[in-house]
N, C-alpha and C. Protein backbone atom coordinates (compact mmCIF):
# COMPACT_ATOMS: atom_id res chain seq x y z
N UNK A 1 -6.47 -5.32 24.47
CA UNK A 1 -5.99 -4.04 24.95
C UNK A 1 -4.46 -4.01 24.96
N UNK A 2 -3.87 -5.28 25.46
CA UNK A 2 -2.25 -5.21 25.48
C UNK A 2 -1.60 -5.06 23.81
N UNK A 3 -2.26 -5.32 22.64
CA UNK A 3 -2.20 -5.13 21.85
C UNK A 3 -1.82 -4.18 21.50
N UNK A 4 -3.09 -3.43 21.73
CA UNK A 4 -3.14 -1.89 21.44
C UNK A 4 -2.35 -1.31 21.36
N UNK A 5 -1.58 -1.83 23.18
CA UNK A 5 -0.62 -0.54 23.62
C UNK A 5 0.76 -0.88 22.79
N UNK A 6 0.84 -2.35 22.62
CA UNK A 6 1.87 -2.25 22.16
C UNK A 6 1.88 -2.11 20.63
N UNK A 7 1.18 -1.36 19.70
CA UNK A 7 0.93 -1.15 18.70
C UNK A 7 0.80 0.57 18.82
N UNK A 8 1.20 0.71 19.70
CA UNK A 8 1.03 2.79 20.21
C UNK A 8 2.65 3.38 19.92
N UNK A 9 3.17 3.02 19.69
CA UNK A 9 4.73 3.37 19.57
C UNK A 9 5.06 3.41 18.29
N UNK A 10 4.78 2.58 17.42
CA UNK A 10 4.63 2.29 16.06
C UNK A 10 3.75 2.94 15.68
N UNK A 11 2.94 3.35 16.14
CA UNK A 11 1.30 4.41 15.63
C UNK A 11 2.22 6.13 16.07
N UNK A 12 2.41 5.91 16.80
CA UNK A 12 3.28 7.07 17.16
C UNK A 12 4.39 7.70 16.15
N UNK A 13 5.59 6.63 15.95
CA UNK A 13 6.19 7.02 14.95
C UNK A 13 5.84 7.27 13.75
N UNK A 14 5.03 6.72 13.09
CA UNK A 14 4.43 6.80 11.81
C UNK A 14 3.78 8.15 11.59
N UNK A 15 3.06 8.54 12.71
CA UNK A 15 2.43 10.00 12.75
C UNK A 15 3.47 10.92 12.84
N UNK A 16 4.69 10.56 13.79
CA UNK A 16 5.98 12.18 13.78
C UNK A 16 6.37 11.94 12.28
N UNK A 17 6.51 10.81 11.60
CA UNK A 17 7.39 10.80 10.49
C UNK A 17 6.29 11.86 9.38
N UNK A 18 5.34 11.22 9.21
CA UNK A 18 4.33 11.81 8.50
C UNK A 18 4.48 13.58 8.73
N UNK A 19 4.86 14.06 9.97
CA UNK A 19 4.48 15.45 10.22
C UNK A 19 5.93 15.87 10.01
N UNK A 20 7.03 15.04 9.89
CA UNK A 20 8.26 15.30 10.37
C UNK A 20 9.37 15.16 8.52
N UNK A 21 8.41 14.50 7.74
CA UNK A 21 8.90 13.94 6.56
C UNK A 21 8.12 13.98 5.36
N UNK A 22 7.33 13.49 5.11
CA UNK A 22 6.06 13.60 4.21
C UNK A 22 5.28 14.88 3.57
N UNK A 23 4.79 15.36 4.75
CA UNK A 23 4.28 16.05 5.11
C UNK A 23 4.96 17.89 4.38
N UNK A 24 5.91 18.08 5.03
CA UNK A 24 6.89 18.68 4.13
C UNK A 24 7.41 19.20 2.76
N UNK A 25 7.53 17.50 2.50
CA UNK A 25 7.83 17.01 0.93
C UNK A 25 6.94 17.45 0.01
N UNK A 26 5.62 17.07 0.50
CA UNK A 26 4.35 17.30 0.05
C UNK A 26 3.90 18.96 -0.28
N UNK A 27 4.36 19.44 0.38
CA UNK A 27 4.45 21.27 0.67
C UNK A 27 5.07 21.76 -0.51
N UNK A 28 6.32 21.15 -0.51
CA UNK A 28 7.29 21.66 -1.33
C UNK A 28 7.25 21.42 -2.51
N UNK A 29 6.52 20.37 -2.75
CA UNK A 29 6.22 19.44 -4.13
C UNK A 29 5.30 20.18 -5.05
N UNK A 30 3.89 20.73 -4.25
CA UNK A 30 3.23 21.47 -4.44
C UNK A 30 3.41 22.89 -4.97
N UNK A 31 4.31 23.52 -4.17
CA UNK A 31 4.46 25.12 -3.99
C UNK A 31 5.33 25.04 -5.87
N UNK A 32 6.31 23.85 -5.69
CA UNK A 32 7.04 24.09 -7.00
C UNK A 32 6.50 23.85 -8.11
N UNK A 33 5.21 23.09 -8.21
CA UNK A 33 3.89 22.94 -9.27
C UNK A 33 3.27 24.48 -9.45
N UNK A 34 2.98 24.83 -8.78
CA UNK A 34 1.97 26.09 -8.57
C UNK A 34 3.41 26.91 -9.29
N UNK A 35 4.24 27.14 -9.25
CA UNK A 35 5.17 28.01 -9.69
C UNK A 35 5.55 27.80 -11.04
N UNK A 36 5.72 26.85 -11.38
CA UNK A 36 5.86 26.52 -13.03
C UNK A 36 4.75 26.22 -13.72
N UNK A 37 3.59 26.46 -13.34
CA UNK A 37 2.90 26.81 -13.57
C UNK A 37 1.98 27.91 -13.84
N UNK A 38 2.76 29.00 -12.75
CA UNK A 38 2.77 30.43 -13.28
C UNK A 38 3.47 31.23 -13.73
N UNK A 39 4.33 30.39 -14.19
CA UNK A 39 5.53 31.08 -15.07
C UNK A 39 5.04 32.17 -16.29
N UNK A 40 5.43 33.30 -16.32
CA UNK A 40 5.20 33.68 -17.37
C UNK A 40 6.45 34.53 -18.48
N UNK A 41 5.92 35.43 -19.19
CA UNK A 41 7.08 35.65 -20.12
C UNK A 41 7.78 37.13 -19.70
N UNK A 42 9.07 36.94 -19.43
CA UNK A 42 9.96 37.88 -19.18
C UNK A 42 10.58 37.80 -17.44
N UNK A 43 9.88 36.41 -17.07
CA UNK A 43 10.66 35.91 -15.50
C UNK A 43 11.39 35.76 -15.96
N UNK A 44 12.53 36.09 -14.49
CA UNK A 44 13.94 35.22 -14.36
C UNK A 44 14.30 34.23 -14.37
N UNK A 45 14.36 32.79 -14.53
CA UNK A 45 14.56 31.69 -13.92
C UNK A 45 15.92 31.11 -14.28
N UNK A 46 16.11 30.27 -13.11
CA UNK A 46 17.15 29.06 -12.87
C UNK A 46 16.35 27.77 -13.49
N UNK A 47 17.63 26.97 -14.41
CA UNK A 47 17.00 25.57 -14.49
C UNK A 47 17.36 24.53 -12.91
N UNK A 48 16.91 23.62 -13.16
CA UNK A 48 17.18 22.48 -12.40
C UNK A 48 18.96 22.18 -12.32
N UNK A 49 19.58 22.70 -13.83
CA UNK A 49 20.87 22.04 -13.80
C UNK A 49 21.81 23.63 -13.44
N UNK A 50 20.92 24.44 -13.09
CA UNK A 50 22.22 26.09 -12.84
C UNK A 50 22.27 26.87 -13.87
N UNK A 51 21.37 26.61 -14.94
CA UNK A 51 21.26 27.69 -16.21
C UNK A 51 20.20 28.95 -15.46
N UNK A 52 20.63 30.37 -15.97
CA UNK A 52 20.11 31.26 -15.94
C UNK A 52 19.48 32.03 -16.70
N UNK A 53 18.32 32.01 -17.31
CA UNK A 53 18.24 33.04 -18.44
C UNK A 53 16.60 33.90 -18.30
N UNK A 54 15.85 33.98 -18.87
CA UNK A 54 14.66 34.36 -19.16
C UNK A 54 13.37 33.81 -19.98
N UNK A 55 12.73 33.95 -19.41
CA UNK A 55 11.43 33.17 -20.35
C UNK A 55 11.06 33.85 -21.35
N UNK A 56 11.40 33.44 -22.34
CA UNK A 56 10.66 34.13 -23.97
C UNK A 56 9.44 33.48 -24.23
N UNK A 57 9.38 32.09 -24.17
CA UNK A 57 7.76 32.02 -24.78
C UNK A 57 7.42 30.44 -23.78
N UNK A 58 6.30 30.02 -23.82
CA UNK A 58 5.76 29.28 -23.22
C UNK A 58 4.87 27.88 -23.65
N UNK A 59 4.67 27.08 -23.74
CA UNK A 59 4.04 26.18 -24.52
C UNK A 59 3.58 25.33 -23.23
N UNK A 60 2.57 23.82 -23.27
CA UNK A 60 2.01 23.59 -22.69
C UNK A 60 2.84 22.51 -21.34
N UNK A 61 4.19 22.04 -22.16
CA UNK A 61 5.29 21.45 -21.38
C UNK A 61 6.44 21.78 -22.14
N UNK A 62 6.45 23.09 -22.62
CA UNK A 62 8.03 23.96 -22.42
C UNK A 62 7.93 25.07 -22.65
N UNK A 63 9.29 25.24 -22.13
CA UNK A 63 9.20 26.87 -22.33
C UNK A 63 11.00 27.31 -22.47
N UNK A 64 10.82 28.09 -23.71
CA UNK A 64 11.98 28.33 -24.20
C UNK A 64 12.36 29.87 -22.94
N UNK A 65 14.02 29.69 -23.15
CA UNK A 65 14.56 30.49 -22.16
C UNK A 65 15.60 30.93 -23.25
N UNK A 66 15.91 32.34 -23.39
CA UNK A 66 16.95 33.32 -23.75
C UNK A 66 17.70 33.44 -22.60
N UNK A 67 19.54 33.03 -23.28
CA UNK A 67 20.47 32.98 -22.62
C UNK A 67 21.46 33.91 -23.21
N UNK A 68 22.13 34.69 -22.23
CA UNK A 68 22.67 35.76 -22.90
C UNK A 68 22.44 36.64 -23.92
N UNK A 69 21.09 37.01 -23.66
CA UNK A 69 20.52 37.77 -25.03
C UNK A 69 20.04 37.38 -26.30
N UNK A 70 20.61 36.33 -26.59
CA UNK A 70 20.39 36.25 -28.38
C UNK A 70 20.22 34.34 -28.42
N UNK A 71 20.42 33.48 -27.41
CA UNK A 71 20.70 32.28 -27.44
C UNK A 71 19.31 31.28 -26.90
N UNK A 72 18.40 31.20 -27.34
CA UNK A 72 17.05 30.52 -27.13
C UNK A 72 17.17 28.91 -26.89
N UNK A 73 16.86 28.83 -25.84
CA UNK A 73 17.14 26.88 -25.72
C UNK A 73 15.34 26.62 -24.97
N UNK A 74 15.03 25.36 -25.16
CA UNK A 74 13.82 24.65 -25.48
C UNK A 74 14.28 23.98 -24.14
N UNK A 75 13.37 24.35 -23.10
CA UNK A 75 13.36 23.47 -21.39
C UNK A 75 12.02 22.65 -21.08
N UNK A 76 11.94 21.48 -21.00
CA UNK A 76 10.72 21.14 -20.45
C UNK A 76 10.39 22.02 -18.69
N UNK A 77 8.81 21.87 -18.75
CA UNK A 77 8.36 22.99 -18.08
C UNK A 77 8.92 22.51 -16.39
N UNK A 78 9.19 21.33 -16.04
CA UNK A 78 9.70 20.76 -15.12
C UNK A 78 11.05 20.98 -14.68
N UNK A 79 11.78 21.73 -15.79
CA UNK A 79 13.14 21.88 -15.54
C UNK A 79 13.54 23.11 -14.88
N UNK A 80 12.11 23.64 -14.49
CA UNK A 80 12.83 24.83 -14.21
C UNK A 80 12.75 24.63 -12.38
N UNK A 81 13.96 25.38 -12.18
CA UNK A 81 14.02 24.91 -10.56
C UNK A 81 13.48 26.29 -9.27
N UNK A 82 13.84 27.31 -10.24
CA UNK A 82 13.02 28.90 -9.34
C UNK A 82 12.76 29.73 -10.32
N UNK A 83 12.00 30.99 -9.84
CA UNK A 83 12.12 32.10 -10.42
C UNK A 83 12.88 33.18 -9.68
N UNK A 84 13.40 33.91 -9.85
CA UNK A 84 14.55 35.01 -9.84
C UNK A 84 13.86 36.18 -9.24
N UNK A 85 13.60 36.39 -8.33
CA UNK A 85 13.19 38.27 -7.75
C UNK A 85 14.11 38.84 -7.79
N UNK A 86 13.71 40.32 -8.54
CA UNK A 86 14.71 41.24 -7.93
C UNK A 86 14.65 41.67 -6.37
């Protein structure tokens, strides 16, 4: 039993971290899967590195983005960091 208790503090922290850290991460990790994954053609998006342009076409891990109108660059599908609401 003295064990226990002193094994309750350490059981303790591990659970705030989990709810406090992990837990979170895990949320966010997710939500940004589900989103580049519904990317489709004529969103706004930001890359990962601050590029802005538009989705022209889509492939199964990329998707080309028109930059300034006329300038098409090839992004893996991971690179993209949001989509743009008006």
């Amino acid at each position: 039993m003295e064990q226990l208790v002193g094994l309750l503090p350490i059981l303790i922290m591990f659970v705030a971290m989990w709810f406090i850290l992990i837990r979170p991460a895990q949320k966010r990790q997710k939500a940004t899967v589900q989103m580049q994954s519904n990317l489709k053609r004529g969103d706004q998006v930001v890359t990962i590195g601050g590029l802005h342009g538009e989705v022209d076409a889509i492939e199964d891990t990329a998707v080309y983005i028109i930059v300034d109108g006329k300038t098409r660059l090839k992004f893996e599908r991971q690179a993209i960091g949001r989509i743009i609401t008006p």
